[in-house]
C-alpha atoms as a PDB file:
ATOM      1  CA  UNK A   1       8.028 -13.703 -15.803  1.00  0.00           C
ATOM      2  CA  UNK A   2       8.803 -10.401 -15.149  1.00  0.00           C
ATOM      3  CA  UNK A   3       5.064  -9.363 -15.406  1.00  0.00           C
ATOM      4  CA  UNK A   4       4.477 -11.889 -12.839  1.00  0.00           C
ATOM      5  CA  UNK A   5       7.039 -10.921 -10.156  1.00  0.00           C
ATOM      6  CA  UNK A   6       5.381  -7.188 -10.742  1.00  0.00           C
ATOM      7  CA  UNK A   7       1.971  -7.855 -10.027  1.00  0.00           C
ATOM      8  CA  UNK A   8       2.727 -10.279  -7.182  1.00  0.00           C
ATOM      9  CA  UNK A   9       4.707  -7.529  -5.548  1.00  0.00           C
ATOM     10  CA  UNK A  10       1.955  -4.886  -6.327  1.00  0.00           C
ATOM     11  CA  UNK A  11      -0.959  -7.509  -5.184  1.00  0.00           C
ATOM     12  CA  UNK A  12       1.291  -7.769  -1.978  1.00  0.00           C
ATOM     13  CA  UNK A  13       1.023  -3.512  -1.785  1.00  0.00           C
ATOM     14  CA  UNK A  14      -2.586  -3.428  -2.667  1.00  0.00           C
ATOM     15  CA  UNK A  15      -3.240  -6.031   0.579  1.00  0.00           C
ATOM     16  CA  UNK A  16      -0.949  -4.512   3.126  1.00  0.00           C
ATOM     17  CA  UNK A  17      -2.387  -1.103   2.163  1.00  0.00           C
ATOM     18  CA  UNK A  18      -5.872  -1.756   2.060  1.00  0.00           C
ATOM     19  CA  UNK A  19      -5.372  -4.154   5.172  1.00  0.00           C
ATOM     20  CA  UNK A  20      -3.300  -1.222   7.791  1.00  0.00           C
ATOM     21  CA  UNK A  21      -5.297   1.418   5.896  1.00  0.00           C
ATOM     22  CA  UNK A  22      -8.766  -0.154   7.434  1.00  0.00           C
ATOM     23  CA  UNK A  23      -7.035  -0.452  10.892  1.00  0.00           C
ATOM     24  CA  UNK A  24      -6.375   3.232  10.687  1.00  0.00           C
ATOM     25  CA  UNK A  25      -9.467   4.543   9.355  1.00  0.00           C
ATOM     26  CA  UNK A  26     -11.065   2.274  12.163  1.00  0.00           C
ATOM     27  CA  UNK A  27      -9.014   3.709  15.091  1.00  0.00           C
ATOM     28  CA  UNK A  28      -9.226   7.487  13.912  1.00  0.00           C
ATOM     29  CA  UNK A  29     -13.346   6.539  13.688  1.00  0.00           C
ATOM     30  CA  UNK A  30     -13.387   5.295  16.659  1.00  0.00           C
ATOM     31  CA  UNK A  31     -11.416   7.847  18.774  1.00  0.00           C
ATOM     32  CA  UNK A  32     -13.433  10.627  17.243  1.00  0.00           C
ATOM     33  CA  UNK A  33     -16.492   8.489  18.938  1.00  0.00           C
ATOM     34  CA  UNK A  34     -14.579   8.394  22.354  1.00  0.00           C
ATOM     35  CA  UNK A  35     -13.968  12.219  22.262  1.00  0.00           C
ATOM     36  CA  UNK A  36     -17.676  12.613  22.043  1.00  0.00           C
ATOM     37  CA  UNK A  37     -17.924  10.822  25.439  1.00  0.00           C
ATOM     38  CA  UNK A  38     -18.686   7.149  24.455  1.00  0.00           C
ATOM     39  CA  UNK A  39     -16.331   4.633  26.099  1.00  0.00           C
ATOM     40  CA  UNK A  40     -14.828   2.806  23.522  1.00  0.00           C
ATOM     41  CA  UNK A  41     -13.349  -0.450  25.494  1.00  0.00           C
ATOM     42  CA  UNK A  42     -10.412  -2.669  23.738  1.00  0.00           C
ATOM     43  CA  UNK A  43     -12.851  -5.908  23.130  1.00  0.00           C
ATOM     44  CA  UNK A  44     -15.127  -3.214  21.006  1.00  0.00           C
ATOM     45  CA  UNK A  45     -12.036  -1.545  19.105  1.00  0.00           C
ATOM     46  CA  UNK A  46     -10.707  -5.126  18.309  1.00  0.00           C
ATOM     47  CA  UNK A  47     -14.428  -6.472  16.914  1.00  0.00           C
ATOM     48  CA  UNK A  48     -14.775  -3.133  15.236  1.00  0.00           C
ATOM     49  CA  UNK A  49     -11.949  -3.622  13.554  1.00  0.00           C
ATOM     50  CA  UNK A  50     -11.677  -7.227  12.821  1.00  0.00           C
ATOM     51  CA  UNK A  51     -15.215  -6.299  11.137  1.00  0.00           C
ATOM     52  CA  UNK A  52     -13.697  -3.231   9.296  1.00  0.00           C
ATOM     53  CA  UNK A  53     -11.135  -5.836   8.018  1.00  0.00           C
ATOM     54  CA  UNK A  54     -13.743  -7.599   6.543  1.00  0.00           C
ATOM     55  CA  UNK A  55     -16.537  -5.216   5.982  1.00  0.00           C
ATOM     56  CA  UNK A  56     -14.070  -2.068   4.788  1.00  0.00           C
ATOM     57  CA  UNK A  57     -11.013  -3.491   3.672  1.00  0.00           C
ATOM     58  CA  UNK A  58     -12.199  -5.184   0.401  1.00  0.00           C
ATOM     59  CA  UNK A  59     -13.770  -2.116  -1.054  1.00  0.00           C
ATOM     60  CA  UNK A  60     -10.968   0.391   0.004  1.00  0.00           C
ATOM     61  CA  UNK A  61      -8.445  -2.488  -1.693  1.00  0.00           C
ATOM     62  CA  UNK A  62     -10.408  -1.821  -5.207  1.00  0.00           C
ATOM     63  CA  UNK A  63      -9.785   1.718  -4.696  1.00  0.00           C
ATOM     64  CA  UNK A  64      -6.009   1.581  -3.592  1.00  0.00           C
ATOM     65  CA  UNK A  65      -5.440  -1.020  -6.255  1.00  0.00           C
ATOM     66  CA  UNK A  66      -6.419   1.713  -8.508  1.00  0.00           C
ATOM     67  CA  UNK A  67      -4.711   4.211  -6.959  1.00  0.00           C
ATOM     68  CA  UNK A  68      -0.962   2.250  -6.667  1.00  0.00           C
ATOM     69  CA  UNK A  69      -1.360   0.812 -10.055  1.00  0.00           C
ATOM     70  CA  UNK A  70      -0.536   4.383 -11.414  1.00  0.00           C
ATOM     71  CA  UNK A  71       1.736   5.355  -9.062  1.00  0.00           C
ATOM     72  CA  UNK A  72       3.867   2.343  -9.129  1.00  0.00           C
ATOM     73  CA  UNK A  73       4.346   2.562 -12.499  1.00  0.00           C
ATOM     74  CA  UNK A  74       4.825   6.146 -12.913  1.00  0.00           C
ATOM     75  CA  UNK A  75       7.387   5.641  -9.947  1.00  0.00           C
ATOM     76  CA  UNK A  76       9.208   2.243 -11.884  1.00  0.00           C
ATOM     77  CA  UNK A  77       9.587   5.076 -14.980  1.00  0.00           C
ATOM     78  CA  UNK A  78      11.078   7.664 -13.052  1.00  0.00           C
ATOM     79  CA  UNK A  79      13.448   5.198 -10.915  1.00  0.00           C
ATOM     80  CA  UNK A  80      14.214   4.157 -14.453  1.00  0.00           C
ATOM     81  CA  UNK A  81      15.524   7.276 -15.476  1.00  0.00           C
ATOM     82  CA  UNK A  82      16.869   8.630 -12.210  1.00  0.00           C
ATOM     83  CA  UNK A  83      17.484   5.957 -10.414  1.00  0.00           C
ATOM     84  CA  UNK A  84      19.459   7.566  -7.252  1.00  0.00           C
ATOM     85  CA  UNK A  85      15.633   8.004  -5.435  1.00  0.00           C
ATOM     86  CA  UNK A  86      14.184   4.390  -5.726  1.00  0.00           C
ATOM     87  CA  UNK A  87      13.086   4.077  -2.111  1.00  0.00           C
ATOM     88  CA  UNK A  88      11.984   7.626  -1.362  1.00  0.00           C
ATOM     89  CA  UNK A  89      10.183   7.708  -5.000  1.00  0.00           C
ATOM     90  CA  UNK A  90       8.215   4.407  -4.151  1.00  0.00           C
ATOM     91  CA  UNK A  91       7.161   5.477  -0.760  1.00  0.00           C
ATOM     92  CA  UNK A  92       6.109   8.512  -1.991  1.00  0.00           C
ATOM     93  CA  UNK A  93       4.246   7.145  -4.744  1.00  0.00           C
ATOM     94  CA  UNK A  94       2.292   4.470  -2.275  1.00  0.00           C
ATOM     95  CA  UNK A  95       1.595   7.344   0.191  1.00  0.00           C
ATOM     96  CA  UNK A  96       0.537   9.448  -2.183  1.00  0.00           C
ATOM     97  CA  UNK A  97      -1.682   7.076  -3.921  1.00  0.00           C
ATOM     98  CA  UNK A  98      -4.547   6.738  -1.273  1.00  0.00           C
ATOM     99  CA  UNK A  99      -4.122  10.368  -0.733  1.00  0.00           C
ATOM    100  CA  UNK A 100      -4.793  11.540  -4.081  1.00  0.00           C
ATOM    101  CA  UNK A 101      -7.672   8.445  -4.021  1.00  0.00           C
ATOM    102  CA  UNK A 102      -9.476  10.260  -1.064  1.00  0.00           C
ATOM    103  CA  UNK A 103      -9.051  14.052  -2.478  1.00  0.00           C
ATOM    104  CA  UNK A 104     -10.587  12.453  -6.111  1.00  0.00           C
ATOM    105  CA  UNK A 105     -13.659  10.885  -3.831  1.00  0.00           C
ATOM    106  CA  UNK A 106     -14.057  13.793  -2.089  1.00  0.00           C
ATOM    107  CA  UNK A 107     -14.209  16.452  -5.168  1.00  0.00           C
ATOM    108  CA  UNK A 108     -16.540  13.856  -6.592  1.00  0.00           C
ATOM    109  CA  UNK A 109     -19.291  12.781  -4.230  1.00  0.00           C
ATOM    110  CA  UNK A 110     -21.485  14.781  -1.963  1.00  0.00           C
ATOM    111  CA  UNK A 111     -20.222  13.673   1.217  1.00  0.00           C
ATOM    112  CA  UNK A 112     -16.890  12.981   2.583  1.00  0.00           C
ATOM    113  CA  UNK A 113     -16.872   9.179   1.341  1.00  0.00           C
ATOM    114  CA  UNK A 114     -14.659   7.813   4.257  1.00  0.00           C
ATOM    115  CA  UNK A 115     -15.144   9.433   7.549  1.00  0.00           C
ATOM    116  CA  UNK A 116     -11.407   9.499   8.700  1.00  0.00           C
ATOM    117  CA  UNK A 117     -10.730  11.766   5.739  1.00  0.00           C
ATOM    118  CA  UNK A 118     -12.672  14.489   7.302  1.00  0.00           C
ATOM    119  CA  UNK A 119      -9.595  16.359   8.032  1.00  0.00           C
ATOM    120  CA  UNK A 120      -6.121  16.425   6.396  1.00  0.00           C
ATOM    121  CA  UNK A 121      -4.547  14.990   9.919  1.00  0.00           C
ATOM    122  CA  UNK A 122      -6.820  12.268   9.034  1.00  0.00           C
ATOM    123  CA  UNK A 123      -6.066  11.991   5.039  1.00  0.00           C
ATOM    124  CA  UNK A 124      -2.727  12.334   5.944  1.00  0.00           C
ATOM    125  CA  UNK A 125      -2.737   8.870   8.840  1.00  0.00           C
ATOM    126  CA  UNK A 126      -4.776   7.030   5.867  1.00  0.00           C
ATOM    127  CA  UNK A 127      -1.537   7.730   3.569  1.00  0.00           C
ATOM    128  CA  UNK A 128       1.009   6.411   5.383  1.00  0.00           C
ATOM    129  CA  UNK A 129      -0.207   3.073   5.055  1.00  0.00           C
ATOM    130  CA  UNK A 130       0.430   3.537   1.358  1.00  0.00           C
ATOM    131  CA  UNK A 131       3.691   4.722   1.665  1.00  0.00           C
ATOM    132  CA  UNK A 132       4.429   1.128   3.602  1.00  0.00           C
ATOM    133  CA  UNK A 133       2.703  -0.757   0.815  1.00  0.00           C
ATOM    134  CA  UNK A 134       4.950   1.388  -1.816  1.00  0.00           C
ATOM    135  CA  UNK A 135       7.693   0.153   0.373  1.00  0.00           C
ATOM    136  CA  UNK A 136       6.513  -4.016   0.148  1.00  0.00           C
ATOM    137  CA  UNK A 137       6.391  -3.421  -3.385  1.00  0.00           C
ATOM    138  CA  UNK A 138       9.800  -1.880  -4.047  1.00  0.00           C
ATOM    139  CA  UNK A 139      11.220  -5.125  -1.536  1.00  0.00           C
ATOM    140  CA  UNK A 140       9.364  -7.856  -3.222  1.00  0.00           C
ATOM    141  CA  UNK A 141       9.916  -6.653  -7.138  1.00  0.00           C
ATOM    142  CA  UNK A 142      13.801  -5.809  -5.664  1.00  0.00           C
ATOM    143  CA  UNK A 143      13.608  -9.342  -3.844  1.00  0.00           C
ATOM    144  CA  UNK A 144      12.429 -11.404  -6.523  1.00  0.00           C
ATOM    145  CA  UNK A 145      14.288  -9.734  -9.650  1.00  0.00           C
ATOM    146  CA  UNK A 146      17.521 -10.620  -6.927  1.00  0.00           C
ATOM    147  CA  UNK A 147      16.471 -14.105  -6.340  1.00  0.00           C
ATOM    148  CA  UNK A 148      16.121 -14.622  -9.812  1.00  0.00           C
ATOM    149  CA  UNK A 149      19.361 -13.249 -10.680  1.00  0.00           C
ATOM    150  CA  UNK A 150      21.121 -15.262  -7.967  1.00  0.00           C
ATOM    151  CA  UNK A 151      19.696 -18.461  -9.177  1.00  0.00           C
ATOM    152  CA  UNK A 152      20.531 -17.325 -13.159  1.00  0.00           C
ATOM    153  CA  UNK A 153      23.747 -16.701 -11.877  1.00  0.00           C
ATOM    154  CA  UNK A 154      24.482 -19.851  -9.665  1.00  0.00           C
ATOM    155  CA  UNK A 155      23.154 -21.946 -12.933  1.00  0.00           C
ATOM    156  CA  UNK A 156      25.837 -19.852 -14.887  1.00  0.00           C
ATOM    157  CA  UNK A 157      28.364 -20.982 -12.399  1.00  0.00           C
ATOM    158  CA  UNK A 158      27.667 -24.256 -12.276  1.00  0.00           C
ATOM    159  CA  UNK A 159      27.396 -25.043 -15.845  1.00  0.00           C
ATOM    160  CA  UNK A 160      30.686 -23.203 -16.327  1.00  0.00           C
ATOM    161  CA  UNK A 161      32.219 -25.584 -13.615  1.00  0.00           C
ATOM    162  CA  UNK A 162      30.697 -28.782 -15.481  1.00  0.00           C
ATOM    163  CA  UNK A 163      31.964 -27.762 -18.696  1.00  0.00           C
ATOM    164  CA  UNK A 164      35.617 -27.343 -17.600  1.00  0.00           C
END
């Protein structure tokens, strides 16, 4: 079960990363284009990215999943052994994982893969949607291991109270 509750909570970080990480890539994309002199109106950011969602999204999901598989688990090690930086470790951790995603795609391919990561201002905005996915994943592992221990623990006390 408690396999289950992880990858539910790291699903739930892989989706809100990918999902805020397309928006940003979008927007940085598309205010480069305005500063070239191209109006950009709101009904074309919103398509634009309601198509990134769809177009974008998926693929950079594969590659975060990737990327916040390791660091969640290196981060659940070290919160194991020093446990006083849970938060701060998983934030880290999710920022650090589409970060470190984008510098391994760059040193490997020819071209700058995504465009928005043509500049560390730019590598640095894609990140921070990590760092709120490492965030959902600390809450919903924390959430769920709670829940279950309330409801262990109400069980407990009820089964006490029948038996006395």
């Amino acid at each position: 079960m408690k396999a289950l509750r992880w990858f539910l909570a790291w699903l739930a970080a892989v989706l809100v990363t990918a999902a805020l990480g397309s928006i940003v890539q979008t927007q940085i994309n598309l205010a480069r284009i305005a500063e070239l002199g191209v109006s950009v109106s709101l009904s074309e950011r919103l398509e634009t990215t309601l198509a990134d969602l769809f177009g974008f999204a998926p693929l950079w999901a594969i590659i975060v999943a990737a990327g916040l598989l390791v660091a969640l688990l290196v981060a659940d090690g070290i919160s194991r052994r020093w446990p006083f930086s849970t938060t701060g470790l998983h934030v880290l951790a999710g920022f650090l994982a589409p970060v470190v995603a984008l510098l391994v795609m760059d040193a490997m391919l020819p071209v700058t893969a995504i465009a928005a990561a043509r500049t560390w201002s730019g590598v640095f905005l894609i990140g921070l949607p990590g760092a709120v996915g490492g965030w959902i994943y600390l809450r919903q592992f924390t959430q769920r291991q709670k829940g279950q221990t309330f409801h262990q623990a109400a069980q407990r006390n009820s089964s006490s109270h029948d038996g006395s």
